[in-house]
Protein backbone atom coordinates (compact mmCIF):
# COMPACT_ATOMS: atom_id res chain seq x y z
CA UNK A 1 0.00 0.00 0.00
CA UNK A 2 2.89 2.12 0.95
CA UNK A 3 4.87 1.70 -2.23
CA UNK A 4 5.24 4.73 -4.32
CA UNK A 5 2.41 5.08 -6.99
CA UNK A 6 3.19 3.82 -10.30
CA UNK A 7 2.18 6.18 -13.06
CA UNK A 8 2.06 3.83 -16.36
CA UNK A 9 -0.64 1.18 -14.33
CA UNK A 10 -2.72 4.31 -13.71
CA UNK A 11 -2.22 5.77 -17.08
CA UNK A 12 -3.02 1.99 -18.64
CA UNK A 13 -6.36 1.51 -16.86
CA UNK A 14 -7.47 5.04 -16.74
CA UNK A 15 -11.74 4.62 -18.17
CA UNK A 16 -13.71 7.02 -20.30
CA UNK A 17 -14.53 9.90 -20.04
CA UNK A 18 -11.13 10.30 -18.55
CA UNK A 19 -8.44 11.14 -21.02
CA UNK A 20 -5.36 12.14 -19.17
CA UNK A 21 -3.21 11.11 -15.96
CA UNK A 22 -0.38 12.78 -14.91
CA UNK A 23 1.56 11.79 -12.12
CA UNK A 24 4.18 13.98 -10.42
CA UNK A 25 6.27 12.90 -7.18
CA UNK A 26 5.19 16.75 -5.46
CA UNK A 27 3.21 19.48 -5.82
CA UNK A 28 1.99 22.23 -3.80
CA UNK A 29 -1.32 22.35 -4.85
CA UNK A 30 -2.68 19.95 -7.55
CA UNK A 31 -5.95 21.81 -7.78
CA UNK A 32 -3.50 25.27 -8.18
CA UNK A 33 -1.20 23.29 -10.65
CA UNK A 34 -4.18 21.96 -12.52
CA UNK A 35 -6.29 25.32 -12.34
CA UNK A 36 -3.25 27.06 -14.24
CA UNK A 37 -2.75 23.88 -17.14
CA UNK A 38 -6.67 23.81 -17.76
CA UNK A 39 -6.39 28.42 -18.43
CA UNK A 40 -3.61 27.76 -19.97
CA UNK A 41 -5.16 24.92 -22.50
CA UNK A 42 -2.44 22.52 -21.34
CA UNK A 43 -5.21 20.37 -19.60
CA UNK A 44 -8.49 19.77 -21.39
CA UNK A 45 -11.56 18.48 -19.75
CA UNK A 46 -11.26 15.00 -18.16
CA UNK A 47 -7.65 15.38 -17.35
CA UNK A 48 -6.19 14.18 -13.84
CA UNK A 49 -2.94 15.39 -11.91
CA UNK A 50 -2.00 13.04 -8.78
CA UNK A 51 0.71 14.15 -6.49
CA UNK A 52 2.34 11.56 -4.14
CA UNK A 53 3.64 14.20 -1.76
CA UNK A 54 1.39 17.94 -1.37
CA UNK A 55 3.22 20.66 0.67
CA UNK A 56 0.48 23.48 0.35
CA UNK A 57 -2.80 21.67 -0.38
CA UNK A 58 -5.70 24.24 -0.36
CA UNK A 59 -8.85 23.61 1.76
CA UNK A 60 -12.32 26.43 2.81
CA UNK A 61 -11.39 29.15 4.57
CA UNK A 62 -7.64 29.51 2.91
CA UNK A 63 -6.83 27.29 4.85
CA UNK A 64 -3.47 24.66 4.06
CA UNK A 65 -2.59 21.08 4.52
CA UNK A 66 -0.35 19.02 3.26
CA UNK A 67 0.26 14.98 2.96
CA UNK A 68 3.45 12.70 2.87
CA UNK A 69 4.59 10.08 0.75
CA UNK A 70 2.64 6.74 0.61
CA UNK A 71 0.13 7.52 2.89
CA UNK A 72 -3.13 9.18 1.10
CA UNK A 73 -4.43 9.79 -2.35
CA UNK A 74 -4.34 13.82 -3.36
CA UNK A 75 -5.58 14.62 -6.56
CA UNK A 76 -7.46 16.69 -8.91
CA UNK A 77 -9.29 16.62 -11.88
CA UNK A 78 -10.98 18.70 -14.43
CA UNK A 79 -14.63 18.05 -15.59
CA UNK A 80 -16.67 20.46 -17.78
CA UNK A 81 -18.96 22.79 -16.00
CA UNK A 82 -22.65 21.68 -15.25
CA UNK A 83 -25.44 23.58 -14.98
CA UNK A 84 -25.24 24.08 -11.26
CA UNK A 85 -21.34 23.66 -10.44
CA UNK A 86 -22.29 24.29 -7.08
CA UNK A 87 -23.52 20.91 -6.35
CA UNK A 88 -20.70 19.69 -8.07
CA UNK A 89 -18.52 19.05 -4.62
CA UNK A 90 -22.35 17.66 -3.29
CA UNK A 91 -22.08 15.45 -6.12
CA UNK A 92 -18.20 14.14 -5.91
CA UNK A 93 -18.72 13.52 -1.72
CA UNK A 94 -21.55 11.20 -3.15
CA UNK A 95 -19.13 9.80 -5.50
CA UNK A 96 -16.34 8.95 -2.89
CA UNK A 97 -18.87 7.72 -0.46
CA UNK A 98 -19.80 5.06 -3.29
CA UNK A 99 -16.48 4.09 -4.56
CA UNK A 100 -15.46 3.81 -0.59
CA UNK A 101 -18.81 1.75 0.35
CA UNK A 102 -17.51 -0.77 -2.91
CA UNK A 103 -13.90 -1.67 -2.21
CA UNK A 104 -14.28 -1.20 1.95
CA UNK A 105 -17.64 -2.14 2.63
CA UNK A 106 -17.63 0.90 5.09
CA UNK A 107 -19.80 4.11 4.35
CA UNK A 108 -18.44 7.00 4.93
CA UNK A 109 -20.74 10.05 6.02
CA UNK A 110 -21.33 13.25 4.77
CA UNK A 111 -20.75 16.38 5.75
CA UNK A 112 -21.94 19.08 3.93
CA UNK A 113 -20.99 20.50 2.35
CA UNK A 114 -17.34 19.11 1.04
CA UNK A 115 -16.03 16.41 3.34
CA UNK A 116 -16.22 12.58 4.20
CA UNK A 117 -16.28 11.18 7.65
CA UNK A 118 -15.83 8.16 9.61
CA UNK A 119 -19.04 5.78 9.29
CA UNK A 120 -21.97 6.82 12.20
CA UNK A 121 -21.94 4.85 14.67
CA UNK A 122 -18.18 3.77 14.10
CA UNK A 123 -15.53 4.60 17.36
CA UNK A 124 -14.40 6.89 15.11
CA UNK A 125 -17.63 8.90 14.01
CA UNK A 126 -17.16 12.64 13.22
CA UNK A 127 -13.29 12.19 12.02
CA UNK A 128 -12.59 13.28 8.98
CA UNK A 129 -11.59 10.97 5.94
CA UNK A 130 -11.42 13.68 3.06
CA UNK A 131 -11.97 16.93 1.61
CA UNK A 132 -13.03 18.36 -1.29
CA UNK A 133 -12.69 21.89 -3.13
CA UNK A 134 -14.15 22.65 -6.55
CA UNK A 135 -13.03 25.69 -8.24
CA UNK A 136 -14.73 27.05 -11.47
CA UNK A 137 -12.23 27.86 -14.08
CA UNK A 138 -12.36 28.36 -18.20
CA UNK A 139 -10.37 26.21 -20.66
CA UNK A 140 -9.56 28.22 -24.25
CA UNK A 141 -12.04 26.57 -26.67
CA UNK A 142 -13.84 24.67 -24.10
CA UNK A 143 -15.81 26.87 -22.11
CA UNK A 144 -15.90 26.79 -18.21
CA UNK A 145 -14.49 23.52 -16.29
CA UNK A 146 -14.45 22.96 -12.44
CA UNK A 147 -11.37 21.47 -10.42
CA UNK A 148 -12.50 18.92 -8.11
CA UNK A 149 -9.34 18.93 -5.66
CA UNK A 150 -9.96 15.56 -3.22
CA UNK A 151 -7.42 14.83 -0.01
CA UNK A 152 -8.27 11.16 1.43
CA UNK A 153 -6.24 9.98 4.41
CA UNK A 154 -5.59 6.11 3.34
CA UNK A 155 -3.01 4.24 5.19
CA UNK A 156 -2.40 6.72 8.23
CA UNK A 157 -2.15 5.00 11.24
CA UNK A 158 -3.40 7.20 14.73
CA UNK A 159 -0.13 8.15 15.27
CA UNK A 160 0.39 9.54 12.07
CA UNK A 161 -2.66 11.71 11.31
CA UNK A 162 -2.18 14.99 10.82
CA UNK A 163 -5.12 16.84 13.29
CA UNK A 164 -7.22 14.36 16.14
CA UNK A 165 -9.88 15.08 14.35
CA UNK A 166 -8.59 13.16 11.36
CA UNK A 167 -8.86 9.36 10.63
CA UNK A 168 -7.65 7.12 7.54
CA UNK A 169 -9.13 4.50 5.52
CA UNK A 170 -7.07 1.99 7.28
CA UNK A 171 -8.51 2.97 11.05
CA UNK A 172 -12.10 3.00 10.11
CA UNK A 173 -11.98 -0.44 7.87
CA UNK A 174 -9.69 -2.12 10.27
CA UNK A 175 -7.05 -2.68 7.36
CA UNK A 176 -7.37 -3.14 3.47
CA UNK A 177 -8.80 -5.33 1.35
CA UNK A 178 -6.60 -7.95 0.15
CA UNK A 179 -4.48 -6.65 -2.76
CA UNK A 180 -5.40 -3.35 -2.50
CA UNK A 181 -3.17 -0.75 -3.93
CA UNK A 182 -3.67 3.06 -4.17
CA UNK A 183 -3.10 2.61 -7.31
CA UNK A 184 -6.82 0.22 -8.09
CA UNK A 185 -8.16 2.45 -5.66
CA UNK A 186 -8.10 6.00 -7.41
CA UNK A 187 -8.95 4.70 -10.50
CA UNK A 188 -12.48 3.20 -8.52
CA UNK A 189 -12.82 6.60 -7.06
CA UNK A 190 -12.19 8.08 -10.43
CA UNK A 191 -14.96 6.01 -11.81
CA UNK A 192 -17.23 6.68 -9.53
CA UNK A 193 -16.82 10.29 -10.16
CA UNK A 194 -16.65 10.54 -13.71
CA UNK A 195 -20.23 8.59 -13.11
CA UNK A 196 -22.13 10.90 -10.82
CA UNK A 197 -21.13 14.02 -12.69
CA UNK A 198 -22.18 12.47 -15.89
CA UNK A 199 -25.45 11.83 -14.11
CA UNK A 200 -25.71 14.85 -12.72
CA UNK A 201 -25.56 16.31 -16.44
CA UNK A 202 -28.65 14.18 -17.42
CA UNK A 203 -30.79 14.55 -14.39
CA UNK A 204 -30.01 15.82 -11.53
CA UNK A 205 -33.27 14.72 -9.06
CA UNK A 206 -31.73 11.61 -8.29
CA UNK A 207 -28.28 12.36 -7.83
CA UNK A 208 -29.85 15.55 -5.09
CA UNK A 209 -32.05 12.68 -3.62
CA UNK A 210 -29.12 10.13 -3.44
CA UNK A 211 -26.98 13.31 -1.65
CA UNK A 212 -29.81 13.88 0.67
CA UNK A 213 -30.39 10.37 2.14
CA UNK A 214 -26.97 10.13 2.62
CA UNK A 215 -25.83 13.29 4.11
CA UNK A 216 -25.18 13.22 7.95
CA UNK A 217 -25.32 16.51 8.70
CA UNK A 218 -29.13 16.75 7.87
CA UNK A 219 -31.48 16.52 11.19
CA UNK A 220 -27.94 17.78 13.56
CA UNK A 221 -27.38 20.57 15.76
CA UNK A 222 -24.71 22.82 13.89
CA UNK A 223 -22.38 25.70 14.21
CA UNK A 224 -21.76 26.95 11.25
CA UNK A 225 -18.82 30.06 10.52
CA UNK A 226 -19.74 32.25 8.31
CA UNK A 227 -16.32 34.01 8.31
CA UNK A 228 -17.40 37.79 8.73
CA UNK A 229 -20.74 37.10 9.06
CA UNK A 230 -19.92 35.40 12.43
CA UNK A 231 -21.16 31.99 13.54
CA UNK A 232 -24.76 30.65 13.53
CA UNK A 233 -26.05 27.86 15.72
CA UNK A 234 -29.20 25.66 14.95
CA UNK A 235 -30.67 22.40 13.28
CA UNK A 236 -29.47 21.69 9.59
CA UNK A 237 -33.01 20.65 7.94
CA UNK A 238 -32.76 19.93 4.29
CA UNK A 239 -30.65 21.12 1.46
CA UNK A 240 -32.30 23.01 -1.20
CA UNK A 241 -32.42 22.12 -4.83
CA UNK A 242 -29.97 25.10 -5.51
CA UNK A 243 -27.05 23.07 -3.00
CA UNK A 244 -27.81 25.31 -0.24
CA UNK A 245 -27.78 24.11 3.98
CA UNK A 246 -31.14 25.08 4.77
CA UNK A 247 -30.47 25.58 8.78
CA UNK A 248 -33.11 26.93 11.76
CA UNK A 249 -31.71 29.30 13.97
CA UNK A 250 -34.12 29.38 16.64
CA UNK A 251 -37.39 29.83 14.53
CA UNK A 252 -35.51 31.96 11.85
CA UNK A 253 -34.96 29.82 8.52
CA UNK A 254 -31.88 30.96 6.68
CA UNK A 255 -30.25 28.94 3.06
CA UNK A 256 -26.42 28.89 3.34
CA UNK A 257 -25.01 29.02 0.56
CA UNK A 258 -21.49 28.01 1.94
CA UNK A 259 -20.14 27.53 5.39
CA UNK A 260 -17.68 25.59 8.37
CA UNK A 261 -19.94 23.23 9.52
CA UNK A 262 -19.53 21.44 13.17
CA UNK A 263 -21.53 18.59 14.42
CA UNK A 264 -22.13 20.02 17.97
CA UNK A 265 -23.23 16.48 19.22
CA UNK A 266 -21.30 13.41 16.66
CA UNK A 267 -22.76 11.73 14.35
């Protein structure tokens, strides 16, 4: 699991729509690296970068993580822009949830409105797995595209997670399936997400309704930062057909649009 990722298996095995994998030994930031190829027209939609090692990953708020060697899966990867790209990081938590759920047998919850936890009910419910970030961006000759940037802790053991609030793949399963590599295992999350966007494109109703039933945060008592807007307290209800966290702040319903979200009791 641990040995470095192999490029040419990746490249080999890589399944329409996907057209392109490049693999590079570090970046800062693949969704950076990949936003400046795709405005560039170096990277056309449906084009991958993997990084083994990420010193300056970006995540909400500005803030930065990073990942070593051997250990997780950072990526990202351009798709054209849908209708409503601001589902689109709705859409790819779905995604990893279902790739995750096939080679684990584990299902991961979701957080709205960009990252994966530990299973409910698991000892480790409410640690994060992995995050997302989308960012819209324009291609010459293509039109608009979205970077899906997706960090997912695989192999860490407890000692070697970056935050407590993290956990891996390899906590929350209780080990691997047997001849797992990282390798097999991004191109199944690859799938997956090259499915549910493609979905997504051709009706949406059922890819929202799959999203709803499976996100965790729905029926919870939330804080939610708002950055200058300050922080809001009160019982995440639905989400909207526009994406949005439709919370009640003591009587007052209010649609956010984006948002830190806490669990104030665990899922």
């Amino acid at each position: 699991m641990r040995t470095p990722l192999q490029g040419q298996p990746l490249v080999d095995d890589l399944a329409r729509p996907w057209i392109g994998l490049t693999l590079v030994t570090h970046s800062p930031s693949t969704n950076a690296d990949l936003v400046r190829a795709a405005t560039s027209g170096a990277a056309p939609p449906w084009t991958v970068l993997v990084a083994e090692r990420q010193s300056a990953g970006r995540g909400r708020l500005g803030r930065t993580w990073s990942t070593e060697p051997g250990v997780a899966l950072t990526f990202s990867a351009l798709v054209p822009a849908p209708a409503e790209p601001g589902w689109l990081a709705l859409v790819t938590g779905l995604a990893l949830a279902e790739a995750i759920e096939e080679v684990y047998a584990v299902r991961p919850a979701l957080k709205w409105p960009n990252d994966l936890l530990a299973p409910v009910g698991s000892s480790a419910a409410g640690r994060k797995l992995a995050g997302i970030l989308c960012e819209l961006t324009s291609t010459p000759g293509a039109g608009r595209g979205v970077v899906i940037g997706i960090g997912l802790n695989v192999d860490h053991v407890v000692e070697e997670l970056p935050v407590p609030t993290a956990t891996s793949l390899r906590e929350v399963a209780g080990g691997h399936p047997p001849g797992l590599t990282r390798e097999s295992l991004l191109l199944t999350l690859l799938n997956h997400v090259s499915t549910r966007v493609q979905d997504w494109g051709r009706d949406p109703d059922p890819v929202r309704e799959a999203y709803r039933l499976s996100c965790s945060t729905l029926g919870q008592q939330i804080r939610v930062d708002l950055g200058p807007e300050g922080v809001q307290t009160g019982t995440a209800v639905r989400i909207d057909d526009d994406g949005r966290l439709v919370v009640d702040v003591g009587g007052t319903i209010r649609a956010l649009a984006a948002g830190d979200v806490t669990h104030v009791r665990p899922v």
